[in-house]
Protein backbone atom coordinates (compact mmCIF):
# COMPACT_ATOMS: atom_id res chain seq x y z
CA UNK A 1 -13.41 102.08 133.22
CA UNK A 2 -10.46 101.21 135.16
CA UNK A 3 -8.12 101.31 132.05
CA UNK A 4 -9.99 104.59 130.66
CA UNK A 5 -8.83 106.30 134.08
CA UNK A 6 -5.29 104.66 133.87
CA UNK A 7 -5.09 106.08 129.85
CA UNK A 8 -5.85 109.52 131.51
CA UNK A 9 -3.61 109.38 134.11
CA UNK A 10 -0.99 108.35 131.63
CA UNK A 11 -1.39 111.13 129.03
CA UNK A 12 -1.73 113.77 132.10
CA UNK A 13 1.94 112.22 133.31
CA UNK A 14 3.26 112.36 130.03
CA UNK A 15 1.82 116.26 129.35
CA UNK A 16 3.43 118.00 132.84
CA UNK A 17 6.94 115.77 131.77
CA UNK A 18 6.72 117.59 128.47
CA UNK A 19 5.76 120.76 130.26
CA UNK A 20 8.49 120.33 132.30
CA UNK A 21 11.19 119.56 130.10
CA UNK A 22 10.09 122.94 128.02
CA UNK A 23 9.80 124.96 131.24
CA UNK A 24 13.50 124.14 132.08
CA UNK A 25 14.65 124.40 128.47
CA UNK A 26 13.68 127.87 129.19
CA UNK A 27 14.86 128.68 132.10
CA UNK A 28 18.56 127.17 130.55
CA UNK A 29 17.90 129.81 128.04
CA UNK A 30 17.33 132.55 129.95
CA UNK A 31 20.35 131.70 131.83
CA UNK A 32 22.43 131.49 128.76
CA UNK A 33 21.27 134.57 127.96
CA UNK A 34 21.57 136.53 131.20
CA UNK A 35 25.22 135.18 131.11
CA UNK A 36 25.82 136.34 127.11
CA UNK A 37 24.43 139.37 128.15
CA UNK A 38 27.11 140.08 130.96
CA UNK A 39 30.05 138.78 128.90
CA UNK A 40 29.11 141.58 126.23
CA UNK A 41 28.69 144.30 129.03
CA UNK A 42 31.86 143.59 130.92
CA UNK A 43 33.46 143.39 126.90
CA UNK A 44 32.14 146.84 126.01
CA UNK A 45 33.66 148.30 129.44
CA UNK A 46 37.21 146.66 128.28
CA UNK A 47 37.05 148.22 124.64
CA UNK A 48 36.11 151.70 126.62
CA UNK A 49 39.26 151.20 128.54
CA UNK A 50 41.30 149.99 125.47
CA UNK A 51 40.13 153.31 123.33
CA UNK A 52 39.66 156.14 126.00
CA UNK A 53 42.86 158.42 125.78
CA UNK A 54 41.37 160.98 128.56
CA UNK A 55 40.82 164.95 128.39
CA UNK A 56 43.43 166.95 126.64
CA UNK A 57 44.03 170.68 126.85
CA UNK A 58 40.67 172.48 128.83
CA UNK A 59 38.67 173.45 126.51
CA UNK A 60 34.80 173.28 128.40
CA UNK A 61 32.20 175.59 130.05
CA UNK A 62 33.01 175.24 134.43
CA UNK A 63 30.54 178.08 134.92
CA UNK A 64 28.23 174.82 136.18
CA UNK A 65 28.70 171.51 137.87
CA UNK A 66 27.38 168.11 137.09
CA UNK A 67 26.06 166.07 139.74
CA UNK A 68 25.11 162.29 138.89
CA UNK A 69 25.58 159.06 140.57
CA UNK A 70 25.72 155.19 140.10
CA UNK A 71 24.72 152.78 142.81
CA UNK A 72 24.02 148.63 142.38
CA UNK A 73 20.48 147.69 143.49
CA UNK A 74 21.17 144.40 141.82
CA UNK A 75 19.14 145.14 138.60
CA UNK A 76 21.59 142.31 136.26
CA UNK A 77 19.93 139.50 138.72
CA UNK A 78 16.19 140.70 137.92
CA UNK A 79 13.47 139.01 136.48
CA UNK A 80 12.24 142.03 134.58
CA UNK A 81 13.92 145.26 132.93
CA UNK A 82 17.47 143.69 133.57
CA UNK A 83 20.93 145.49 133.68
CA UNK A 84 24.05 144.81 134.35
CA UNK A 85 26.58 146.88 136.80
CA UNK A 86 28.67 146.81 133.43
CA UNK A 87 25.99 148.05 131.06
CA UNK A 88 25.51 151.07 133.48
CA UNK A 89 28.93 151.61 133.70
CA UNK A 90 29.30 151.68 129.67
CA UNK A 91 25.90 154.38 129.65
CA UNK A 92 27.67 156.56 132.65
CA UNK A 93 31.00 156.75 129.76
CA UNK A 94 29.26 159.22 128.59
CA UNK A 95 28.64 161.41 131.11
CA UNK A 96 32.11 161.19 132.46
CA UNK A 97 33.76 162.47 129.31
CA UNK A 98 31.79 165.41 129.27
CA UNK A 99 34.07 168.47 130.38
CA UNK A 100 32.49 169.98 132.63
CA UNK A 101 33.09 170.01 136.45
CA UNK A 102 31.47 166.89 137.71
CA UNK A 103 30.60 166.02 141.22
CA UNK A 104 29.54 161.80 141.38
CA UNK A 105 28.22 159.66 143.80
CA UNK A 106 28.89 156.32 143.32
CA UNK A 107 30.20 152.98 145.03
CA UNK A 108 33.50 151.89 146.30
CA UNK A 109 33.86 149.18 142.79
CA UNK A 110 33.14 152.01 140.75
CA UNK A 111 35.66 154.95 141.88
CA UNK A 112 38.64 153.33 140.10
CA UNK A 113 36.78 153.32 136.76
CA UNK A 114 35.51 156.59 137.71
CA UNK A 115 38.66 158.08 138.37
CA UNK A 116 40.31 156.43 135.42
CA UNK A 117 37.27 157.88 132.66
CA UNK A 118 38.33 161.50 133.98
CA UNK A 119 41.75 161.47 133.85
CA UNK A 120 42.85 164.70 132.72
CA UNK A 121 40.54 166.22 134.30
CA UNK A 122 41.20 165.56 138.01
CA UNK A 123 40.75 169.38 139.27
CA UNK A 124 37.10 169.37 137.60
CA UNK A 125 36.12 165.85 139.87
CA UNK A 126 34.94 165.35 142.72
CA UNK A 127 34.57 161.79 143.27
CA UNK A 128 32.24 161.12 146.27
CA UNK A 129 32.11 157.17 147.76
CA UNK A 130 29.09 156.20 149.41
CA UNK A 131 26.80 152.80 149.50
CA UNK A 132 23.44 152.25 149.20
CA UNK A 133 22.83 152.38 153.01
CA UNK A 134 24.54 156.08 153.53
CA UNK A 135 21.85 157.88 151.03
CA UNK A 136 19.39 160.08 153.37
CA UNK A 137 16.75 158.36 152.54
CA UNK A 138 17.88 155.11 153.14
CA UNK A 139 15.84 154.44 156.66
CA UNK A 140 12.61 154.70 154.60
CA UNK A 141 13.36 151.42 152.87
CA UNK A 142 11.22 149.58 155.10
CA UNK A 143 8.58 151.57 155.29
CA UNK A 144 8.42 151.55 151.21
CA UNK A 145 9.05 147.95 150.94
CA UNK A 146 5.68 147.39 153.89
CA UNK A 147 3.49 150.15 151.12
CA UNK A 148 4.50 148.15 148.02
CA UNK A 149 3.71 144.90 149.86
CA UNK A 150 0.07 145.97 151.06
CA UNK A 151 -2.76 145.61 149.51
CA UNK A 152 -3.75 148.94 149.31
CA UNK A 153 -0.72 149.56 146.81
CA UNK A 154 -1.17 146.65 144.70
CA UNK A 155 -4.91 146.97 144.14
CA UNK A 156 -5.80 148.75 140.78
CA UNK A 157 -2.16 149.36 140.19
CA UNK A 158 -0.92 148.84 136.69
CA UNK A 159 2.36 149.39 137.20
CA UNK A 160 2.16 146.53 139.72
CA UNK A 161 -0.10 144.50 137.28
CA UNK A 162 2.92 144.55 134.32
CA UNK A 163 5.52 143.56 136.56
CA UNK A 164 6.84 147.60 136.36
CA UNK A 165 10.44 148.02 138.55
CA UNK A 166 8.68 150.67 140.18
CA UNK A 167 5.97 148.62 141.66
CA UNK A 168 7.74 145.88 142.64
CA UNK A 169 11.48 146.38 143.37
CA UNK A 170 11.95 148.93 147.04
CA UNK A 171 15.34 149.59 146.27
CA UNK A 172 14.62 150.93 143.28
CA UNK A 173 12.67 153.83 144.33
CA UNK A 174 14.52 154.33 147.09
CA UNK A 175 17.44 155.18 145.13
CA UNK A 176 15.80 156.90 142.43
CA UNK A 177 14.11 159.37 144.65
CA UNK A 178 17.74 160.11 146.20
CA UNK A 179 18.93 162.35 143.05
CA UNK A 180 17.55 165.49 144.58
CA UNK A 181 19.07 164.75 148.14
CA UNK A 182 22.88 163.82 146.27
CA UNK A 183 22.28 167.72 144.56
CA UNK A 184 21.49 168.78 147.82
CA UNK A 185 24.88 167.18 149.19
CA UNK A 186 26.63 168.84 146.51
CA UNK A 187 25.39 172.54 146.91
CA UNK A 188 26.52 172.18 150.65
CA UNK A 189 29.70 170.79 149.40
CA UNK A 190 30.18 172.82 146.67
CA UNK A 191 33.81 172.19 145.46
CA UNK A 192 33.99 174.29 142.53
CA UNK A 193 32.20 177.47 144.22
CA UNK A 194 29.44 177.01 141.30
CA UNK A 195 25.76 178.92 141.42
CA UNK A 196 24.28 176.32 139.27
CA UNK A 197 24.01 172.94 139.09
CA UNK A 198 22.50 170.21 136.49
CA UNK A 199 21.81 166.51 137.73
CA UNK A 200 22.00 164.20 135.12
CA UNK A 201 21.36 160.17 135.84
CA UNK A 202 23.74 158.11 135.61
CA UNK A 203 22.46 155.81 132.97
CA UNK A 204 21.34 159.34 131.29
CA UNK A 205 20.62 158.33 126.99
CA UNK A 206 21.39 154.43 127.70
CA UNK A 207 24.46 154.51 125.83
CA UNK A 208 24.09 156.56 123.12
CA UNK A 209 26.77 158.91 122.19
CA UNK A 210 24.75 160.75 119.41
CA UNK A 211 22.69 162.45 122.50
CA UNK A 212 26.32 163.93 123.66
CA UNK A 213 28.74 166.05 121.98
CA UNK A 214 31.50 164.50 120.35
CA UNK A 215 33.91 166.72 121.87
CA UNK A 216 32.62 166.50 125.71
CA UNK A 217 32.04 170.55 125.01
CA UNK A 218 28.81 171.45 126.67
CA UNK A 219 27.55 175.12 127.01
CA UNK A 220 23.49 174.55 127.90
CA UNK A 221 22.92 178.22 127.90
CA UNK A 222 19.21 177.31 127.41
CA UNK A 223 19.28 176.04 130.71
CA UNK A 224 22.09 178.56 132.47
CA UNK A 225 19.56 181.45 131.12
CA UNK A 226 16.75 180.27 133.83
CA UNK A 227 18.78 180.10 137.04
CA UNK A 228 15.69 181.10 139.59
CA UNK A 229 13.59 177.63 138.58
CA UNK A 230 14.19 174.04 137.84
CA UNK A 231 13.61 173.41 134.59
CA UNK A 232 12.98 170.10 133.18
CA UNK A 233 11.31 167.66 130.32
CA UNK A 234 7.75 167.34 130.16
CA UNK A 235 6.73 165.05 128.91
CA UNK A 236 2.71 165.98 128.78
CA UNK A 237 1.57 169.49 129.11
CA UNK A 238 0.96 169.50 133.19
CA UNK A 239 -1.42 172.32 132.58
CA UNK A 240 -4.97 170.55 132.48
CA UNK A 241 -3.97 167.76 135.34
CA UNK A 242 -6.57 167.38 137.93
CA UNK A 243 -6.20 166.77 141.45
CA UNK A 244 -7.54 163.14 141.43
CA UNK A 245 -5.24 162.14 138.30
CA UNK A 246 -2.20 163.66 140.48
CA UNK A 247 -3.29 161.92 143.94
CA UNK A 248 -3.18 158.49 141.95
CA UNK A 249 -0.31 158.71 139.79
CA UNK A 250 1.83 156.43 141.51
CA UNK A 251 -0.64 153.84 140.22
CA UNK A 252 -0.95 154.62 136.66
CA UNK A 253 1.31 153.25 134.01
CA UNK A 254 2.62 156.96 132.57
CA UNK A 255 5.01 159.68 133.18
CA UNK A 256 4.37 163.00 133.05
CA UNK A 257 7.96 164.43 134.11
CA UNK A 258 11.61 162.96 132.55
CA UNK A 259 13.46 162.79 135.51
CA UNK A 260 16.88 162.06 134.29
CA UNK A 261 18.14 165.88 134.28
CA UNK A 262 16.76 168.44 135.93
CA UNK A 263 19.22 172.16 136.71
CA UNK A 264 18.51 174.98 138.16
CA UNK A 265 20.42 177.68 140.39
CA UNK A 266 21.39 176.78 144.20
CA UNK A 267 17.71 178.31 146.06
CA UNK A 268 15.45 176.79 143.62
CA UNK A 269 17.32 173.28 143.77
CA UNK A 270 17.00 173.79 147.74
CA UNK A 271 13.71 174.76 147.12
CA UNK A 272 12.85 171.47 145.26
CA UNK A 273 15.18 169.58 147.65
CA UNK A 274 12.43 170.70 150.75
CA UNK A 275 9.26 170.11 148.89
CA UNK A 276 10.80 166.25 148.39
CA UNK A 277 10.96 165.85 151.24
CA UNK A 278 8.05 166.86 152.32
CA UNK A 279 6.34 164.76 149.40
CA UNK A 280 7.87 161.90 150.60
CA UNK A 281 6.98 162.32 153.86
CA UNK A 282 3.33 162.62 153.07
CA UNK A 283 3.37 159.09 150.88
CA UNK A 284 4.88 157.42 154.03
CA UNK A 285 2.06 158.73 155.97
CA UNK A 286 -0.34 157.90 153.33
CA UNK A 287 0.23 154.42 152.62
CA UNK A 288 1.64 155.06 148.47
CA UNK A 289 5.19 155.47 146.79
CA UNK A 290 6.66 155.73 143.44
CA UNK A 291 9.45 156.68 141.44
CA UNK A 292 11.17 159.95 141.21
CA UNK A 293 8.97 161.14 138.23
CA UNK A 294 5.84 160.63 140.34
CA UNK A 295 7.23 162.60 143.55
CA UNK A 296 9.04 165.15 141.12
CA UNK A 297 5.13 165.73 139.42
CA UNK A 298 4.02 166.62 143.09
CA UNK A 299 6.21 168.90 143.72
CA UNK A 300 5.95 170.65 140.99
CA UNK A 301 2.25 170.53 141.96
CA UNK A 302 2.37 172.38 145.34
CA UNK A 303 4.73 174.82 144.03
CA UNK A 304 4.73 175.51 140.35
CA UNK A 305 6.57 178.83 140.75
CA UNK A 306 9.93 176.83 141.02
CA UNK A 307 9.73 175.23 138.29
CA UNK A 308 9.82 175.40 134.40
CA UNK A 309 8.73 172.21 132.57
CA UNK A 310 9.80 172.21 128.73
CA UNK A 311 7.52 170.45 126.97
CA UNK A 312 9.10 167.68 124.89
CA UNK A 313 10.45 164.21 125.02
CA UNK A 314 12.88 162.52 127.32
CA UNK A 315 16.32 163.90 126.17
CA UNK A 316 15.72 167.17 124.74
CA UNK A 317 17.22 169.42 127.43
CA UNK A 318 20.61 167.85 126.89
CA UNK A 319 20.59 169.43 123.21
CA UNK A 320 21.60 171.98 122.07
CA UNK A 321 25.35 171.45 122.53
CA UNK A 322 26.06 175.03 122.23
């Protein structure tokens, strides 16, 4: 008996060293990888550098502005949906040759490449440097991070059940719920006297250049033609919602609303900017949060009037070019 129990405890042993040794062969791969990963990024932001000859003669629509932004919530040290600072960099390329007057938000380490992308075009930027901590909504981030820690939030939530960015990183919605307050800053600011005004993520088409045009020439009269209501992508016809599948979105694993470019004229983006943050305030007080295409689908909600959702999928208000 003695021996049987000593054979048992011996192939046990032997089974979590094996276990072991494949967890950490792994994790060393995962850390190869991560590191790869980053060498390619920072590479691709060189051979932008290396190929980039700036604007030439104007040659763009400025009866708009551009507002977009790029802040580090430390997505390239995740465990999940990872990103490096570089990668977003290389996708935000491609907003910054667009010519077009541009107003960005962005971090002190980014101005220079900022600033370098739009050379040529120096009278059509407006480079604005802020961190993380100077967004409006920044002294919420505690008050999120206590929601998506209770129980309440977690239970029943599949976002939270697959790991989701949304469900499980603050800083994340935090920052993505900040576009409509960094339009807000640029209406007040307003450096190119503009009546319209299109936000556009930062990380807008991950990368690809076939979504832009290959000139930087963009003339979205399809949006310019609608300047009393936001328009944007949706991405399921909003029509036939009911209350209760609105009231516990935040905890279902689908979008309704694209939320990486929304435009509309300056009272129905102040319009939109108010019934955020109102929204907002109501999911402090109520114990849920979510990402911007959550609190974007309640606004639209309690004040349909303002808006004008285009049915389609997630990048089809950047086309047509002309």
């Amino acid at each position: 008996m003695k021996g049987s129990g000593l054979g048992r405890w011996t192939s046990r042993s032997r089974f979590c060293s094996v276990s072991l040794g494949l967890l950490l062969v792994v994790l060393l791969a995962l850390v190869l990888s991560h590191q790869y990963n980053t060498y390619l990024d920072a590479n691709k932001v060189q051979q932008i550098r290396d190929t980039w000859p700036g604007f030439e003669q104007e040659k763009g629509n400025y009866s708009f502005t551009v507002v977009t932004g790029l802040f580090d919530i430390g997505r390239g040290s995740w465990w999940t949906q990872t990103r490096s600072y570089n990668e977003y960099l290389s996708h935000l390329f491609q907003i910054l040759k667009l010519d077009v007057n541009l107003i960005i938000f962005i971090e002190p380490k980014g101005k220079d490449f900022v600033a370098w992308a739009r050379q040529g075009r120096e009278q059509r930027t407006k480079i604005i440097v802020q961190e993380i901590k100077d967004l409006e909504y920044f002294p919420l981030l505690g008050r999120i991070t206590e929601i998506m820690e209770s129980e309440q939030f977690q239970n029943a939530n599949e976002n939270y059940k697959k790991g989701k960015c949304e469900a499980v990183f603050p800083l994340y919605n935090l920052v993505t719920n900040s576009k409509i307050t960094l339009v807000h800053q640029a209406i007040s600011r307003n450096p190119f006297s503009s009546h319209y005004f299109i936000w556009l993520d930062g990380g807008y088409g991950h990368g690809n250049s076939s979504l832009f045009p290959k000139d930087g020439v963009w003339v979205p009269r399809h949006l310019l033609s609608h300047p009393d209501q936001v328009s944007f992508v949706a991405l399921r016809n909003l029509a036939d919602k009911k209350t209760e599948e609105v009231h516990n979105l935040h905890k279902a694993d689908i979008a309704w609303i694209a939320g990486g470019l929304f435009a509309g004229g300056t009272a129905a983006m102040e319009a939109f900017y108010a019934a955020h943050r109102s929204v907002l305030q109501d999911y402090m007080m109520e114990g849920k949060i979510d990402d911007d295409q959550t609190t974007f689908s309640d606004c639209y909600f309690r004040q349909p009037s303002n808006y004008r959702p285009v049915l389609g999928s997630w990048y089809d208000l950047l086309e047509p070019f002309t």
